[in-house]
N, C-alpha and C. Protein backbone atom coordinates (compact mmCIF):
# COMPACT_ATOMS: atom_id res chain seq x y z
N UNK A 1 245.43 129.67 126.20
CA UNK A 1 244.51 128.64 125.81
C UNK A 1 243.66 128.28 127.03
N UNK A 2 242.26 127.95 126.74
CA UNK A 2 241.56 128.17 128.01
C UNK A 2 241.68 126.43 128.14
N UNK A 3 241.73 126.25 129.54
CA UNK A 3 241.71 125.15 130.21
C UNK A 3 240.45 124.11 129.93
N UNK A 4 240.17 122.97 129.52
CA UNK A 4 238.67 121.98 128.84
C UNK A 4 238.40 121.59 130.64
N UNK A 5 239.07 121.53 131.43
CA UNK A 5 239.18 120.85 132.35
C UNK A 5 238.34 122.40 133.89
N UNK A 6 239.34 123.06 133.61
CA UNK A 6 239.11 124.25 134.92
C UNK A 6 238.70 125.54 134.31
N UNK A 7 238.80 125.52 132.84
CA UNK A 7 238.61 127.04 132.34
C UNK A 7 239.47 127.94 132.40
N UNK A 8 240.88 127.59 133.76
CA UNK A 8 241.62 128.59 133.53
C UNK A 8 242.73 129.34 132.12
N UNK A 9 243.21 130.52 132.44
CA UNK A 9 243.40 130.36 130.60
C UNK A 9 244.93 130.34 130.92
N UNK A 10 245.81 130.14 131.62
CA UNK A 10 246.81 129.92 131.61
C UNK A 10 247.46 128.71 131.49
N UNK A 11 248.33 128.36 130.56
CA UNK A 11 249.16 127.19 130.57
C UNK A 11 250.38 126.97 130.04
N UNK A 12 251.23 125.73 130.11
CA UNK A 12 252.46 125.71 129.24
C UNK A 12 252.53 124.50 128.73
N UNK A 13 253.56 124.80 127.83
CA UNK A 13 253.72 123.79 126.67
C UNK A 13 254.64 122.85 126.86
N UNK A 14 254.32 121.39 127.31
CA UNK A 14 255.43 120.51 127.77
C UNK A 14 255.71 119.72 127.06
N UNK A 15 255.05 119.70 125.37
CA UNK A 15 255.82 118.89 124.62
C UNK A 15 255.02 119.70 123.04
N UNK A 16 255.52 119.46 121.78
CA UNK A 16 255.81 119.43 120.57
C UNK A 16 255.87 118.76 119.49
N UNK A 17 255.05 118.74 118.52
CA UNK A 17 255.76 117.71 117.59
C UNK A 17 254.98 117.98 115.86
N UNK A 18 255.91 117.61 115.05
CA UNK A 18 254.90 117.80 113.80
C UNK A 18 254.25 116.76 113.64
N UNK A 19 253.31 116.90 112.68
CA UNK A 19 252.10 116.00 112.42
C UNK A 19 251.80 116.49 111.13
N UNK A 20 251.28 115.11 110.30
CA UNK A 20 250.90 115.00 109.16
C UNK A 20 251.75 115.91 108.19
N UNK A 21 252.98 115.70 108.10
CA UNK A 21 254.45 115.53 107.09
C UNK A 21 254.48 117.09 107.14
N UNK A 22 254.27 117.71 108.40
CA UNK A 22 255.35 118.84 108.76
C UNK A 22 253.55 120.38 108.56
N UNK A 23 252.06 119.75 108.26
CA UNK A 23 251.09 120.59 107.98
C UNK A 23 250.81 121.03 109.25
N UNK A 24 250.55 120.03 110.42
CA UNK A 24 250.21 120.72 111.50
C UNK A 24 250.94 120.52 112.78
N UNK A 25 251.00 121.13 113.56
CA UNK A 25 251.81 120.87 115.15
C UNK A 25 250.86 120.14 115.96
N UNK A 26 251.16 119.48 116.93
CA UNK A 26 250.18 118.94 117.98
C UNK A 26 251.31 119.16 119.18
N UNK A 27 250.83 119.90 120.35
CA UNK A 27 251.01 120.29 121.36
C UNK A 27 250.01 119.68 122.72
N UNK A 28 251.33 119.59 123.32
CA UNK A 28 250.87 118.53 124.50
C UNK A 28 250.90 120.36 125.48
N UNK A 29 249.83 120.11 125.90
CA UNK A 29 249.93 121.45 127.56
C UNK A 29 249.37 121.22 128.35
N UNK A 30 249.98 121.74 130.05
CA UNK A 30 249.43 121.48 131.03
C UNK A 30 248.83 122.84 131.56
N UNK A 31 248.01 122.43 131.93
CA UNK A 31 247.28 124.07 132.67
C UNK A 31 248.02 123.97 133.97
N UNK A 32 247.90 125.69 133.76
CA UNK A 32 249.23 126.16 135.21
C UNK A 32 248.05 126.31 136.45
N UNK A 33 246.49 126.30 136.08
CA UNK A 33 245.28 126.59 137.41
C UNK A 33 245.50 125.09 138.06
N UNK A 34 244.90 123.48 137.19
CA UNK A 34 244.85 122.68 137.82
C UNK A 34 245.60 121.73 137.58
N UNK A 35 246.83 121.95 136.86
CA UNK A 35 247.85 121.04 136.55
C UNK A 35 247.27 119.66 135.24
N UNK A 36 246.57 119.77 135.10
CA UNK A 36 245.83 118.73 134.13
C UNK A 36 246.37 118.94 132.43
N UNK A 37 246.63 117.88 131.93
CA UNK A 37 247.16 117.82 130.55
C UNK A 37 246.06 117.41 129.57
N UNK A 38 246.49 118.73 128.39
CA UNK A 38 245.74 118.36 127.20
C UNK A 38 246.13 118.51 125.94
N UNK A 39 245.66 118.18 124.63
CA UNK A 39 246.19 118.15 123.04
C UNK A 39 245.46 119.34 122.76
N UNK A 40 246.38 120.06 121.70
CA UNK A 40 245.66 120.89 120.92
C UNK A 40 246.85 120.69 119.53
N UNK A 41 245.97 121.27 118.83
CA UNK A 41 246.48 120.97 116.85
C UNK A 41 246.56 122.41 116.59
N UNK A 42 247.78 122.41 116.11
CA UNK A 42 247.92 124.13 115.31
C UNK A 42 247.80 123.76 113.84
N UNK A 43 247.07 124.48 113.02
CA UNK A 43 246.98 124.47 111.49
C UNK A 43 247.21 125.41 110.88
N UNK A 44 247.75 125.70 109.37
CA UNK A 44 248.01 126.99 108.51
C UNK A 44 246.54 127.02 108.05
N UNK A 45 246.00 128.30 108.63
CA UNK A 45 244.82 128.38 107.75
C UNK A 45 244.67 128.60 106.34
N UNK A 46 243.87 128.71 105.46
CA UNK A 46 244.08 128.74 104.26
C UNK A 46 242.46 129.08 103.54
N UNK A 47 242.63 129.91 102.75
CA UNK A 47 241.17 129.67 102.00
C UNK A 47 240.88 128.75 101.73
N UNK A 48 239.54 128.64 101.60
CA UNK A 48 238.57 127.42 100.75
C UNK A 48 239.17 126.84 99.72
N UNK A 49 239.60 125.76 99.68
CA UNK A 49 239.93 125.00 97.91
C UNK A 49 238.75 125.06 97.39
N UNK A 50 238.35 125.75 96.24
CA UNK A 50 237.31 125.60 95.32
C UNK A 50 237.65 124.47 93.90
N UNK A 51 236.78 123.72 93.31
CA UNK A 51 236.71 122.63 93.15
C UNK A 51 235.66 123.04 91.45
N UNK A 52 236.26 123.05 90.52
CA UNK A 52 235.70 122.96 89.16
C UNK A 52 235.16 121.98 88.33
N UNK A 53 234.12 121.61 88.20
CA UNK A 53 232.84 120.79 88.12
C UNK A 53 233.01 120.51 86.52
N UNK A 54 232.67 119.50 85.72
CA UNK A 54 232.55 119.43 84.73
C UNK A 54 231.88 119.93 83.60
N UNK A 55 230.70 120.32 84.93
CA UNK A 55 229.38 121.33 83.87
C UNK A 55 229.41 122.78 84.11
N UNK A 56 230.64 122.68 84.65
CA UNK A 56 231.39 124.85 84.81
C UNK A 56 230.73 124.70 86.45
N UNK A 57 230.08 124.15 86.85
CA UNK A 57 229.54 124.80 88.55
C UNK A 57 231.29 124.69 89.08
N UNK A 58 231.11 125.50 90.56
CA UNK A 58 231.90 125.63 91.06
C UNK A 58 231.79 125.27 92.20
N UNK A 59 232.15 124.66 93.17
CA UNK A 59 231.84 124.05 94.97
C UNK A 59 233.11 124.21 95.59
N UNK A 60 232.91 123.96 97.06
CA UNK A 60 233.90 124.17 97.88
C UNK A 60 234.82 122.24 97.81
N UNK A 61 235.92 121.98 97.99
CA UNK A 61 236.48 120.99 97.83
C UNK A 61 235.95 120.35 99.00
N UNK A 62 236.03 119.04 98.79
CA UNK A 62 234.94 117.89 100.02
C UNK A 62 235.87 116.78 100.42
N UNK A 63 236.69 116.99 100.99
CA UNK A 63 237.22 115.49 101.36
C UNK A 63 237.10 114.66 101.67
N UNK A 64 235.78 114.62 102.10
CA UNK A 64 235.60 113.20 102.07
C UNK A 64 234.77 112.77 100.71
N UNK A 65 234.34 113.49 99.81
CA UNK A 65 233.81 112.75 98.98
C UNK A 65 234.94 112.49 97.56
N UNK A 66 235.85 112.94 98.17
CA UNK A 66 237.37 112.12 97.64
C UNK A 66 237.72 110.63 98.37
N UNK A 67 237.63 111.44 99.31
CA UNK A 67 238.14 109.73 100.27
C UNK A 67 237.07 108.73 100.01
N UNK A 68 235.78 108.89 99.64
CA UNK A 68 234.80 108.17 99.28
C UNK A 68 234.82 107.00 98.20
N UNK A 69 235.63 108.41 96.75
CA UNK A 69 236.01 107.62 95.90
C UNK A 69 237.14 106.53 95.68
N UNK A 70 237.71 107.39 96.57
CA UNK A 70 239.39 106.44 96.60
C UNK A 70 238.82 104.67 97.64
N UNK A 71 238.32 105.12 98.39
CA UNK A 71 238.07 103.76 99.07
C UNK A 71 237.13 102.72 98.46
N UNK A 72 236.34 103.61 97.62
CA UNK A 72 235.35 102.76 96.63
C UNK A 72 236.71 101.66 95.96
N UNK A 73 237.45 102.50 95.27
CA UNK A 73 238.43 101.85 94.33
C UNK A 73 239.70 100.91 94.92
N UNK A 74 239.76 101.19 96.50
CA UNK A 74 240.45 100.29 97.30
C UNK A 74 239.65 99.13 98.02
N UNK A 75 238.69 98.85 97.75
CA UNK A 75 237.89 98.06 98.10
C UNK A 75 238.44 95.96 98.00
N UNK A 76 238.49 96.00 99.01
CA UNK A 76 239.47 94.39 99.09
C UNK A 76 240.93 94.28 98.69
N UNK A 77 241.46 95.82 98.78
CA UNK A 77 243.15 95.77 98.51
C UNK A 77 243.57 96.17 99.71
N UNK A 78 244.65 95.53 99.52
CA UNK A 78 245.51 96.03 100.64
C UNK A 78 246.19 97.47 100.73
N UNK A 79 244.99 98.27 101.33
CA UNK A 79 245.64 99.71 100.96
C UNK A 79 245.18 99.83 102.62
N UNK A 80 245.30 100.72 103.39
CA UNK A 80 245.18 100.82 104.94
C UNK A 80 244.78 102.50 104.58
N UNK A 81 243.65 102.87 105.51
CA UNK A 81 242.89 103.89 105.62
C UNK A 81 244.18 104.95 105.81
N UNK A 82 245.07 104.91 106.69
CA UNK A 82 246.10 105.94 106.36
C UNK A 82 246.76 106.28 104.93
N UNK A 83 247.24 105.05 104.15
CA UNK A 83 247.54 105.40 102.95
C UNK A 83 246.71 106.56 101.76
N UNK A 84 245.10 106.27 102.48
CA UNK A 84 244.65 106.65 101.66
C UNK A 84 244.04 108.19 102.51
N UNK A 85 244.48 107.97 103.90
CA UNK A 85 244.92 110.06 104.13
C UNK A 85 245.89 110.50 103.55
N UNK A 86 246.78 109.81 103.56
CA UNK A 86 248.18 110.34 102.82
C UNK A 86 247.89 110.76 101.46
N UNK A 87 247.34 109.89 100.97
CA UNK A 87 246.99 110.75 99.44
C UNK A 87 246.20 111.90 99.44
N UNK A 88 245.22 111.77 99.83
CA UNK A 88 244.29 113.23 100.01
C UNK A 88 244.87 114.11 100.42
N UNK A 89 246.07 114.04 101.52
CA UNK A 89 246.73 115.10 102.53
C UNK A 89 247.70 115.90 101.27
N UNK A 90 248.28 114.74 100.30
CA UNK A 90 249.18 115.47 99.51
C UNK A 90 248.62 115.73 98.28
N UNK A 91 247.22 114.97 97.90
CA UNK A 91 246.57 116.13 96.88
C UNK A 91 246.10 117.95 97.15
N UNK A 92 245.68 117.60 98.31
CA UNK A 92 245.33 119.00 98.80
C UNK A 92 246.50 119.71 98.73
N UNK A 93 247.89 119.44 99.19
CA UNK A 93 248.74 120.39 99.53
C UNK A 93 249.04 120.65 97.88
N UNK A 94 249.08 119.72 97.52
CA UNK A 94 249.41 119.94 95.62
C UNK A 94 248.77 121.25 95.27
N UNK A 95 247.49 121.12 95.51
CA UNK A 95 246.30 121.83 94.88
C UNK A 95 246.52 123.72 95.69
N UNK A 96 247.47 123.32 97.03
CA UNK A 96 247.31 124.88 97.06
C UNK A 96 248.37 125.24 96.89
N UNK A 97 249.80 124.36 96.48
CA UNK A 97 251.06 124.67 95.88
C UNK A 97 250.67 125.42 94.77
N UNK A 98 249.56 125.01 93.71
CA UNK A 98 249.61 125.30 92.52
C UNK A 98 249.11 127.07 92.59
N UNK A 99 248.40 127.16 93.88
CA UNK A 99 248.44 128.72 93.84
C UNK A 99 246.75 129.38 92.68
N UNK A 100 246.30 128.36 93.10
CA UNK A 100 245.14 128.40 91.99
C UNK A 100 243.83 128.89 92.76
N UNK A 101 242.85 129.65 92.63
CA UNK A 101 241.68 130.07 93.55
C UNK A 101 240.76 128.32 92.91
N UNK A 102 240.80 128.03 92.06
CA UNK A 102 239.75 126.91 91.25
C UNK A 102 240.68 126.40 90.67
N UNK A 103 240.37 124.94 90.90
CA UNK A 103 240.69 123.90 90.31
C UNK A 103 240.21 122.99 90.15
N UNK A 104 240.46 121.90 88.51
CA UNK A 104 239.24 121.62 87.89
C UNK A 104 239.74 120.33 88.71
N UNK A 105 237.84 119.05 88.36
CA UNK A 105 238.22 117.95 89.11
C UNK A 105 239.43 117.22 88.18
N UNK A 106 239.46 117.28 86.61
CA UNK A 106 240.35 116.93 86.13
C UNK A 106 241.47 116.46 86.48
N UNK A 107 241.73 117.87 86.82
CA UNK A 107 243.72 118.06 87.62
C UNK A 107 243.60 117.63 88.55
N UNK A 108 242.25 117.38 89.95
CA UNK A 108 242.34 116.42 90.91
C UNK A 108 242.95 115.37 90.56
N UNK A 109 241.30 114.85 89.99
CA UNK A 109 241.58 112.76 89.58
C UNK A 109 242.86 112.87 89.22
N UNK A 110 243.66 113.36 88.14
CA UNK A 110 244.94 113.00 87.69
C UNK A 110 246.06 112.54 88.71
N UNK A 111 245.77 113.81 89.72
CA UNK A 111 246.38 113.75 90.52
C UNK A 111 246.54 112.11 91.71
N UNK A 112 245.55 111.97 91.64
CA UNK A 112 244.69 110.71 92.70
C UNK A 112 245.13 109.75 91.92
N UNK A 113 245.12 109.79 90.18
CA UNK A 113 245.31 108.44 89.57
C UNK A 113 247.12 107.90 89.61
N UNK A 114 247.62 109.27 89.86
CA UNK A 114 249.30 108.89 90.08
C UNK A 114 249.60 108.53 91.16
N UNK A 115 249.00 108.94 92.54
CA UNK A 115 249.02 108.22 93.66
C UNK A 115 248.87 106.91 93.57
N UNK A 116 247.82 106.60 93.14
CA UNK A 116 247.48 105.12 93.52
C UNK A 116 248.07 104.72 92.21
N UNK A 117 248.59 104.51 91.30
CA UNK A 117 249.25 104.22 90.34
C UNK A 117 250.40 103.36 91.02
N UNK A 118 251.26 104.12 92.10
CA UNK A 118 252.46 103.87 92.62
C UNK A 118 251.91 102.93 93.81
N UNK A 119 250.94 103.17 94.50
CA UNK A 119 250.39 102.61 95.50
C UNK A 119 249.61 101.34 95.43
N UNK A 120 248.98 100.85 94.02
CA UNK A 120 248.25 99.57 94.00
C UNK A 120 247.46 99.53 92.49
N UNK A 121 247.71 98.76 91.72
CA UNK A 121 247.68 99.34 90.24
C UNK A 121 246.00 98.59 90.11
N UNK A 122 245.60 97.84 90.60
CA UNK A 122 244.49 97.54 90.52
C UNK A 122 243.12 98.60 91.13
N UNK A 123 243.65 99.20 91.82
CA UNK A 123 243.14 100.33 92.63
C UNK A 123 243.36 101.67 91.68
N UNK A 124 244.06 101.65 91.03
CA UNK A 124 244.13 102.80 90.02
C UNK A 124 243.24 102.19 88.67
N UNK A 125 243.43 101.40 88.55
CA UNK A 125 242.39 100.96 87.02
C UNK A 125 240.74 100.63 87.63
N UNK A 126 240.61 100.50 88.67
CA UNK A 126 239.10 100.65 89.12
C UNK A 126 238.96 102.51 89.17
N UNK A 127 239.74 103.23 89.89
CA UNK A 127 239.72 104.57 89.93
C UNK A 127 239.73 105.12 88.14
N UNK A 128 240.46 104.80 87.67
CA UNK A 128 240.32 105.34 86.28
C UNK A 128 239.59 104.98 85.50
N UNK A 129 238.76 103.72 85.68
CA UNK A 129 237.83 103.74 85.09
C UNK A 129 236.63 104.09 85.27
N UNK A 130 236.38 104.64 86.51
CA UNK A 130 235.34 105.63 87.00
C UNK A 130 235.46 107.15 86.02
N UNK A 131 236.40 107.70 86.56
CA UNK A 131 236.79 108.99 86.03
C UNK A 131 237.06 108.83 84.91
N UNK A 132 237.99 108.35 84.02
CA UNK A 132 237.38 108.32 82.63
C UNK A 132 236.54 107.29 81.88
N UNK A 133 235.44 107.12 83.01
CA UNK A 133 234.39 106.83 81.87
C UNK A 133 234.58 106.24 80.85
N UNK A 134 235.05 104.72 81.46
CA UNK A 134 235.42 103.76 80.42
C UNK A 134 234.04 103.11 79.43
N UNK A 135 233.95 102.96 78.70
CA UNK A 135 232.71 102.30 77.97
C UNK A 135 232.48 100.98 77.73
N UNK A 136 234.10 100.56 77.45
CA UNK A 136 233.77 99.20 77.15
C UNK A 136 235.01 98.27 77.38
N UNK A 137 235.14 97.04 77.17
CA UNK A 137 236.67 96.40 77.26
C UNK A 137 237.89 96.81 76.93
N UNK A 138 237.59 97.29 75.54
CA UNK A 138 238.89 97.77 74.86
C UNK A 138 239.14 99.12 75.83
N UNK A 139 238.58 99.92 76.41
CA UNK A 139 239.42 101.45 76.92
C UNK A 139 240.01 100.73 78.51
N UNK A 140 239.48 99.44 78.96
CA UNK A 140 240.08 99.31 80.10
C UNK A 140 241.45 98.52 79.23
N UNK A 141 241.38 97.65 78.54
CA UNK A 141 243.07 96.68 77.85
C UNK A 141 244.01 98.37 77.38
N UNK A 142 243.42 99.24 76.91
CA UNK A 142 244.13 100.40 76.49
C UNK A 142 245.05 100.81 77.57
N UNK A 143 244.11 101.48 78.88
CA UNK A 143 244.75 101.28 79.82
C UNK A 143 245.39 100.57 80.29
N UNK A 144 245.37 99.20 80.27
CA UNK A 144 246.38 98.55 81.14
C UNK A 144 247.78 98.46 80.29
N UNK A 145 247.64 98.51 78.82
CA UNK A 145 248.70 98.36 78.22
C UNK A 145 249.78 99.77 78.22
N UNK A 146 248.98 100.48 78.87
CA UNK A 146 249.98 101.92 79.00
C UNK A 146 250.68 101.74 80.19
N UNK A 147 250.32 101.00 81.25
CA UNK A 147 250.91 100.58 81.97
C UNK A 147 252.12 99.98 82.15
């Protein structure tokens, strides 16, 4: 690993650790040229999550315009910006458990609406009523009574 500091490319690894529930490593190293310490992140690479559109288009998956929505719908709750990496971190891993090249937004949101379901129920009935496109009073009381 080349040195940010001297360029040299030699170094060692003086510490270890997982990060973000076992996806990536973060490694502490010191360069062996000028002794200086730095972070680096190991990741499983992975193809593109492709992302199935309602009107058949197809796109590359956007995380933040997930995290966009989710924070829209956490808006004055007590949900903390990590909670709501944690969900994205384990929708994604969902999404490449399932072993799928495309997947629709459907099976996303669903996914997102059981998170926050468990996580803040007011935050899930603003989220679900985005995504399904509630119309009127009665489909939000529907919802809550399934609750």
């Amino acid at each position: 690993m080349k040195c940010p500091f001297c360029g040299h490319l030699e170094d060692k690894v003086v510490d270890s650790r997982s990060k973000q529930n076992g996806l990536a490593i973060r490694r502490r190293r010191e360069c062996l040229g000028c002794n200086e310490r730095f972070t680096t992140y190991e990741y499983i690479e992975r193809a593109p999550l492709m992302v199935k559109k309602g009107d058949r288009r197809t796109e590359e998956f956007d995380r933040e315009k997930l995290k966009s929505g989710i924070m829209l719908a956490t808006v004055k709750r007590n949900v903390s910006s990590e909670a709501i990496d944690n969900i994205i971190n384990e929708v994604v891993e969902k999404c490449h458990e399932l072993g799928k090249q495309d997947i629709s937004t459907s099976e996303i949101g669903e996914m997102v609406m059981n998170k926050l379901r468990q996580l803040d129920e007011v935050a899930y009935i603003r989220f679900a009523s985005v995504y399904r496109e509630f119309q009127d009073l009665g489909a939000f009381k529907r919802e809550i009574d399934k609750m």
